[in-house]
Protein backbone atom coordinates (compact mmCIF):
# COMPACT_ATOMS: atom_id res chain seq x y z
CA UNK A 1 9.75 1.93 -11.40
CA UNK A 2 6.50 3.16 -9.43
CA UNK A 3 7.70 5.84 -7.10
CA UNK A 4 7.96 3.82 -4.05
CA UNK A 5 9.86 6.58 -1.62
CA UNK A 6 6.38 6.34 0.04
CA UNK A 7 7.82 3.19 1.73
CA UNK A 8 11.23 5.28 2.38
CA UNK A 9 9.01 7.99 4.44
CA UNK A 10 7.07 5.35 6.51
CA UNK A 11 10.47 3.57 7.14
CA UNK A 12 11.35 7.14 8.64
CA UNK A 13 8.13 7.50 10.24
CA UNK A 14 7.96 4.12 11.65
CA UNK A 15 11.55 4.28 12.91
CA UNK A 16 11.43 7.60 14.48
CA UNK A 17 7.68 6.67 16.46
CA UNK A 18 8.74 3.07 17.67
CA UNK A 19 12.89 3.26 17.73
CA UNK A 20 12.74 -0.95 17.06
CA UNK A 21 15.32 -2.68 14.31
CA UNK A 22 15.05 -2.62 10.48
CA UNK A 23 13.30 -6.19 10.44
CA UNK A 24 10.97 -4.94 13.03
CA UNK A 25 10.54 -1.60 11.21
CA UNK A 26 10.29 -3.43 7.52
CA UNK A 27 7.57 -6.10 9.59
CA UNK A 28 5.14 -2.85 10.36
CA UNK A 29 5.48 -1.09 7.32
CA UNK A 30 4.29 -3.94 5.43
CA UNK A 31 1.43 -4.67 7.50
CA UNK A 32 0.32 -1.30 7.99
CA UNK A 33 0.24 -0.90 4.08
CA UNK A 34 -1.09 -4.50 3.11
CA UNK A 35 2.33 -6.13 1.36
CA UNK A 36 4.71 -9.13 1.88
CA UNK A 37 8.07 -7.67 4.10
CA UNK A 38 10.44 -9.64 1.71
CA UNK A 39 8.91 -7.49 -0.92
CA UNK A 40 9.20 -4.66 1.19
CA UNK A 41 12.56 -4.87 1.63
CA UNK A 42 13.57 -5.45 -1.49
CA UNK A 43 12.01 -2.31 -2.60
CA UNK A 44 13.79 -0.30 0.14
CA UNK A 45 17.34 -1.50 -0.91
CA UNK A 46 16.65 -0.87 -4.47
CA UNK A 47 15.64 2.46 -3.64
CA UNK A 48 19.34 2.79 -2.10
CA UNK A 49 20.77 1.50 -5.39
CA UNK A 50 18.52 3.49 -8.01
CA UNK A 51 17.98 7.07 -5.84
CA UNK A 52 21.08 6.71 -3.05
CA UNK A 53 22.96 9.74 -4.94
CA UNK A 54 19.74 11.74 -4.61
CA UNK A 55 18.73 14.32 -2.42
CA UNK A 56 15.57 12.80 -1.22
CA UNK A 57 17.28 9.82 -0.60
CA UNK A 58 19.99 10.87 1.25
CA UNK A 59 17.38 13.46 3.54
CA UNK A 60 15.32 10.88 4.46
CA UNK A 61 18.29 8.04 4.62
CA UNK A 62 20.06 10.32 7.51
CA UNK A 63 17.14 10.36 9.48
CA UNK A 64 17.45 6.31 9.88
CA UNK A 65 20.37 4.51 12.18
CA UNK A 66 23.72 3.98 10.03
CA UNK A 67 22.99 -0.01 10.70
CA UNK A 68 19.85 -0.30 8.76
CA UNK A 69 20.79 -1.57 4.98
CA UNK A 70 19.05 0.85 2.59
């Protein structure tokens, strides 16, 4: 899998600069970088089930509300 914690740190970025829900946050990431939000999403959760026992992860997880799903 293409490293896609790219999407992880704009999901961080995005959050932290606009404070609006994971849809809404999911909706800007993908048209800020050109790609479909269901697509979007799905690579954020699968980053949660491939990398959620990693470091990264888990940094850049804690800096997101406990209510968004990744």
């Amino acid at each position: 899998m293409e490293d896609y914690f790219y999407l992880l740190e704009a999901c961080v970025r995005c959050y932290n600069a606009c404070k609006e829900d994971f849809e809404s946050t999911v909706r800007m990431i993908s048209e800020a970088r050109g790609l479909d939000p269901e697509f979007t999403k799905r690579v954020l959760l699968s980053l949660k089930e491939r990398y959620g026992s990693t470091e990264r992860y888990r940094r850049l997880r804690a800096q997101l509300p406990e209510e968004f799903p990744l």
